[in-house]
Protein backbone atom coordinates (compact mmCIF):
# COMPACT_ATOMS: atom_id res chain seq x y z
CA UNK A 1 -2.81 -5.02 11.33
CA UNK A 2 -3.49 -1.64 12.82
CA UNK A 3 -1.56 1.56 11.20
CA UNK A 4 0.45 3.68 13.87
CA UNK A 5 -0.64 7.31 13.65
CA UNK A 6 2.10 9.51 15.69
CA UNK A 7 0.96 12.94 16.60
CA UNK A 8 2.88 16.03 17.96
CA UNK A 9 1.43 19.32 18.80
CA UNK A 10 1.79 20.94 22.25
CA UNK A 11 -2.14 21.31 22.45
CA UNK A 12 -3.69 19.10 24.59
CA UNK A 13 -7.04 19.62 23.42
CA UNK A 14 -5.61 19.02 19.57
CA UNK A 15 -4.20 15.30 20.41
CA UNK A 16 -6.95 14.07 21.97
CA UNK A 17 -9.51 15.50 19.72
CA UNK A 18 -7.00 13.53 16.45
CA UNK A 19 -6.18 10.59 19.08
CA UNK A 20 -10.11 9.82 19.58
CA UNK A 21 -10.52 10.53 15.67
CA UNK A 22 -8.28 8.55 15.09
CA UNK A 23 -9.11 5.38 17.28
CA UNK A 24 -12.14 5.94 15.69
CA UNK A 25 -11.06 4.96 12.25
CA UNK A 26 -9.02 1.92 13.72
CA UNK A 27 -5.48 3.31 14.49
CA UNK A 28 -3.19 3.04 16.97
CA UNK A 29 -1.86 6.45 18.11
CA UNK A 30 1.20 7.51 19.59
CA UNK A 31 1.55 10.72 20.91
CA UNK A 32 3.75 13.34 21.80
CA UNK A 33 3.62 17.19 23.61
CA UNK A 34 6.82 18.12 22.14
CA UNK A 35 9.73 17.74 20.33
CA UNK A 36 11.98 16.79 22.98
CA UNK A 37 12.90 13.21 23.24
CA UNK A 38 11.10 12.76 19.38
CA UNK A 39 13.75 10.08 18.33
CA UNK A 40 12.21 7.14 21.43
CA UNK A 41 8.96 7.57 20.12
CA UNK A 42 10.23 6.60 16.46
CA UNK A 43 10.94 3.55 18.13
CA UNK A 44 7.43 2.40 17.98
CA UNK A 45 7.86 2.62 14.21
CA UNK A 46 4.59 4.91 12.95
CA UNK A 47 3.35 4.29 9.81
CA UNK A 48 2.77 8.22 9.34
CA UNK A 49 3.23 11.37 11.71
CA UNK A 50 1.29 14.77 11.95
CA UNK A 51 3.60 17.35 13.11
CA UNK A 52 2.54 20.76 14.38
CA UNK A 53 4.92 23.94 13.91
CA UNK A 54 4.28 25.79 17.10
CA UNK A 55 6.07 24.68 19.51
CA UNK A 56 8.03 25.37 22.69
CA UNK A 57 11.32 24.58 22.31
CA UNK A 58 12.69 22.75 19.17
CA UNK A 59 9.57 23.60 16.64
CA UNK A 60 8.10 21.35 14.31
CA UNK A 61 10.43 22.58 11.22
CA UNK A 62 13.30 21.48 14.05
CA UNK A 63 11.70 18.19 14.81
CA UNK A 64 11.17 17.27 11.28
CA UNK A 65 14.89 17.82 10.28
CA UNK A 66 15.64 15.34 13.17
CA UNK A 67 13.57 12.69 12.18
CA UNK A 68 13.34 12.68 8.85
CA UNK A 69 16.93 11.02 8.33
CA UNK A 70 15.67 8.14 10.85
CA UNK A 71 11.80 7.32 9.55
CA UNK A 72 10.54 6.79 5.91
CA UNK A 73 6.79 7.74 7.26
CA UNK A 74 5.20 10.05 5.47
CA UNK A 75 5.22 13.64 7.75
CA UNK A 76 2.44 15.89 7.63
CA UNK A 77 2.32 19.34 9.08
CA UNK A 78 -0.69 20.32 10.63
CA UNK A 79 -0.11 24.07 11.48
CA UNK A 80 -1.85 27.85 11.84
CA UNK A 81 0.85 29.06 9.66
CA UNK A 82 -0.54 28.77 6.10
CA UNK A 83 1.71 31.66 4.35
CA UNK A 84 3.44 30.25 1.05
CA UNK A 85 7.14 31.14 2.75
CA UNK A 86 5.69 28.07 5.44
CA UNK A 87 4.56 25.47 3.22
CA UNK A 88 7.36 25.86 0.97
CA UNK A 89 9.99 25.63 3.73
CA UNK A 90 8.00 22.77 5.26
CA UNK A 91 7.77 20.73 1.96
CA UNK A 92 11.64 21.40 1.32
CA UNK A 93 12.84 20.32 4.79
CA UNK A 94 11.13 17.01 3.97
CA UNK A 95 7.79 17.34 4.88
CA UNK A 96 5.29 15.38 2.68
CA UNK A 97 1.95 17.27 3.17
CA UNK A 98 1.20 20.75 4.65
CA UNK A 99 -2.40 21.11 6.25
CA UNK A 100 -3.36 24.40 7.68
CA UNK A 101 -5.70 25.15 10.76
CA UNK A 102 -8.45 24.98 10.88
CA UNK A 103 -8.78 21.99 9.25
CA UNK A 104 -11.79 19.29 8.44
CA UNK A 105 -11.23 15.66 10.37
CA UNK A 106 -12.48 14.26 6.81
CA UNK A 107 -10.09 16.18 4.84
CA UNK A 108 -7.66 15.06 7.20
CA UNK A 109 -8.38 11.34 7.23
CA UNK A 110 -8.85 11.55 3.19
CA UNK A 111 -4.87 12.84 3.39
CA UNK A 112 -3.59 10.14 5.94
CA UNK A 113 -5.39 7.62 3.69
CA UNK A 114 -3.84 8.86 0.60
CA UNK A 115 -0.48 8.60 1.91
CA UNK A 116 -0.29 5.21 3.42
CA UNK A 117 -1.92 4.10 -0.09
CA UNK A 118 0.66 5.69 -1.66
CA UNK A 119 2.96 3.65 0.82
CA UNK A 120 1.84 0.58 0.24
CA UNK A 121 2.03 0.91 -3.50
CA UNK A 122 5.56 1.49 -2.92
CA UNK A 123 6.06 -1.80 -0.79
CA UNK A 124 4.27 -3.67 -3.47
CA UNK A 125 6.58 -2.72 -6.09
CA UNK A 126 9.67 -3.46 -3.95
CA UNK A 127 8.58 -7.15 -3.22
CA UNK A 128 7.93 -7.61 -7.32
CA UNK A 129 11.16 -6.22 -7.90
CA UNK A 130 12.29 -9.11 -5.32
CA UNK A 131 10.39 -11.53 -6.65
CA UNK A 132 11.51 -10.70 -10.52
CA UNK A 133 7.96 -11.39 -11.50
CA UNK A 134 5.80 -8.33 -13.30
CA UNK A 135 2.44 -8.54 -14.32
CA UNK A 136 1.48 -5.58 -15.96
CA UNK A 137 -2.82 -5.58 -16.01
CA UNK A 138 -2.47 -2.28 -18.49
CA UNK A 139 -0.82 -3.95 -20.88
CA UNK A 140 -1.98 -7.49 -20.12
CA UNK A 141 1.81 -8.75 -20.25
CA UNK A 142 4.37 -10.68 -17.63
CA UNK A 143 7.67 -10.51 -17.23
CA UNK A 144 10.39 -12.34 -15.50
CA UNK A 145 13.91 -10.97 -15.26
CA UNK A 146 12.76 -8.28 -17.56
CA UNK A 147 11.95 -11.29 -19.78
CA UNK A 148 8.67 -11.86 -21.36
CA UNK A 149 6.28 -14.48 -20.41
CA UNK A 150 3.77 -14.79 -23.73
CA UNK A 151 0.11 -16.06 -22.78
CA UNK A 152 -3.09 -16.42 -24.43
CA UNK A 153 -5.99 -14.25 -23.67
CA UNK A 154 -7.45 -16.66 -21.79
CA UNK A 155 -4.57 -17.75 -19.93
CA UNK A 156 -4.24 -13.55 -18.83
CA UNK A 157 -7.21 -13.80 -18.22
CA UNK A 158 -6.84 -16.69 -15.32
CA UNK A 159 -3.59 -15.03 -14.05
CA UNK A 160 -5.31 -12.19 -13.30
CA UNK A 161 -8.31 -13.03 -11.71
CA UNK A 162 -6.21 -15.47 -9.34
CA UNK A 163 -3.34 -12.50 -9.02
CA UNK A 164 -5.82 -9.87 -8.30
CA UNK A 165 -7.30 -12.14 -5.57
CA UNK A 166 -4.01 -13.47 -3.63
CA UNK A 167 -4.55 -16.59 -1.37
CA UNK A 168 -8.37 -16.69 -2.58
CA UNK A 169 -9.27 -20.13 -3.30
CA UNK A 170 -11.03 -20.79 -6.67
CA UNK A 171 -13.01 -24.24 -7.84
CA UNK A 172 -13.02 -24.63 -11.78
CA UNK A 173 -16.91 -23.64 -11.61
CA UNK A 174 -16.30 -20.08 -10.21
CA UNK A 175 -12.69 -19.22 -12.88
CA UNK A 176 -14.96 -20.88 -15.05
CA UNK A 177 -18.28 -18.38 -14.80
CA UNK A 178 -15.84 -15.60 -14.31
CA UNK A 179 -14.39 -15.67 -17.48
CA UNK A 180 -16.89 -16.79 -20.07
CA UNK A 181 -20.21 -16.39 -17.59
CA UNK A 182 -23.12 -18.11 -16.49
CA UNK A 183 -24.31 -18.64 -20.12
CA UNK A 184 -21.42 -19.99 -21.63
CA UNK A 185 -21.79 -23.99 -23.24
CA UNK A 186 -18.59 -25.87 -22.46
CA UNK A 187 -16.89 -27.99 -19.82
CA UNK A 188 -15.53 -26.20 -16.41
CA UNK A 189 -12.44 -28.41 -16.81
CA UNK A 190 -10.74 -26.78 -19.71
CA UNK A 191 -9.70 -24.33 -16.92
CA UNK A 192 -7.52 -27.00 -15.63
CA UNK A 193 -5.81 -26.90 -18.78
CA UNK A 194 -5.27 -23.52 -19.29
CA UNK A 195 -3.81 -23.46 -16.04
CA UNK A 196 -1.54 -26.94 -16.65
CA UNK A 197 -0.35 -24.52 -20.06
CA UNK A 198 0.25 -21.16 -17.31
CA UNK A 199 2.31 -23.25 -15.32
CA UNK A 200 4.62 -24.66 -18.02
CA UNK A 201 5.55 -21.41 -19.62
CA UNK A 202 6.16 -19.86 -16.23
CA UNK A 203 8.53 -22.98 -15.09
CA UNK A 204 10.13 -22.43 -18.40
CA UNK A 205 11.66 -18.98 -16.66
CA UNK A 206 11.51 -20.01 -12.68
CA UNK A 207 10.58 -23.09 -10.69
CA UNK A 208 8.66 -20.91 -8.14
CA UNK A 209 5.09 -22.06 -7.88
CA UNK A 210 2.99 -19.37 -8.25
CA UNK A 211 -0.72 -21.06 -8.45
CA UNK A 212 -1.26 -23.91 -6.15
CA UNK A 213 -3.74 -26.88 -6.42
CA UNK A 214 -5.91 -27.05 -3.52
CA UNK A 215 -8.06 -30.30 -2.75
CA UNK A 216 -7.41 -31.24 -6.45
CA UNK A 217 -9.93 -29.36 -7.77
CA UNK A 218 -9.33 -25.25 -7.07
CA UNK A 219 -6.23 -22.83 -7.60
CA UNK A 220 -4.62 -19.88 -5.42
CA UNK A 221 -2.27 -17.49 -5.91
CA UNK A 222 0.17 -18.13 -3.80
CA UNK A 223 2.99 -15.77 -5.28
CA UNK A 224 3.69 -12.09 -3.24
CA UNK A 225 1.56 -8.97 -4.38
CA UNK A 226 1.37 -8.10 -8.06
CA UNK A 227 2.73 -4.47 -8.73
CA UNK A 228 0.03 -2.78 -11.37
CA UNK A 229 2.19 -1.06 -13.54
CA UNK A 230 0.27 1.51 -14.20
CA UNK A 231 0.28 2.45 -10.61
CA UNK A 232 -3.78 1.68 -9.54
């Protein structure tokens, strides 16, 4: 799905040069001339906002006290006004990134990128915390209910290939090259009971299925997005 990408700035040549950019890197923009009326277009629910200073009327320090009580999106400034007094005010008011003009498109895009990432991260930890099950790939442990889950190497070693690769279908022949290699002597359907052994300590805490048997013969992940602890 698309990102929304809302941008306000009273120059006309500004949003469509960042509303082109933008299209260009696969987003769907919203834009606005001014801060009046700012609370419809939070309507369409942006994923993050650039917000110039300068402006007619209620300025962008104005339009980001307004809105910053009814969105979650990250809010960057994007402004001519680079003193510290600024970008201090504009970080305190609850601004998440302050960008001075002129400015590089790249830099720019780099920023947006690092924020929805950041985002997303976020999100990811909140459905874990719903679904009360934490692997941690730093440590190489699980948890459920703050409890923990003890596994073999090996077994890990399966949860986290099929973790790291939600809703990707494995056969025995690819878990099986991916954890010993192409090299290894030995039969591809020992995975089948290191997975058999996965299942019964996790049903020993929950009776959620978390790797499903497809066609008999491969495994999915079928459980919501793992949260790295470690924050990667």
């Amino acid at each position: 799905m698309k990102k929304k990408i809302l941008i306000i700035d009273d120059e006309l040549d500004m949003v469509n040069m960042l509303r082109n950019f933008f299209r260009l890197k696969d987003f769907d923009t919203i834009e606005a001339y001014s801060g009046e009326g700012i609370l419809d277009k939070l309507e369409e629910n942006p994923d993050i906002i650039l917000l110039d200073i300068n402006m007619p009327g209620i300025d962008g320090f104005g339009v980001c006290k307004e809105i910053r009580n009814k969105t979650t999106s990250p809010i960057l400034f994007l402004t001519a006004r680079g003193s510290e007094t600024d970008r201090v005010k504009g970080l305190m008011i609850g601004g998440d990134d302050y960008i001075v003009k002129p400015f590089s498109l790249n830099e720019l895009y780099a920023r947006v990128y690092s924020h929805l990432q950041r985002e997303e991260r976020k999100g990811m930890a909140a459905a874990n915390k719903s679904s009360q099950l934490i692997i941690d790939y730093s440590s190489r442990t699980v948890h459920y209910k703050g409890k923990e889950i003890i596994f073999t190497k090996t077994e890990f070693d399966i949860i986290e290939l099929l973790s790291s690769h939600p809703k990707m279908v494995f056969d025995r022949e690819k878990i099986y090259i991916s954890l010993w290699g192409y090299e290894a002597m030995g039969d591809n359907s020992v995975v089948a009971e290191h997975i058999r052994k996965i299942r019964a300590k996790i049903s020993e805490f929950t009776d959620k299925e978390y790797i499903q048997t497809v066609w008999g013969v491969r495994y999915k992940w079928v459980g919501k997005k793992i949260f790295h602890q470690n924050g990667v």
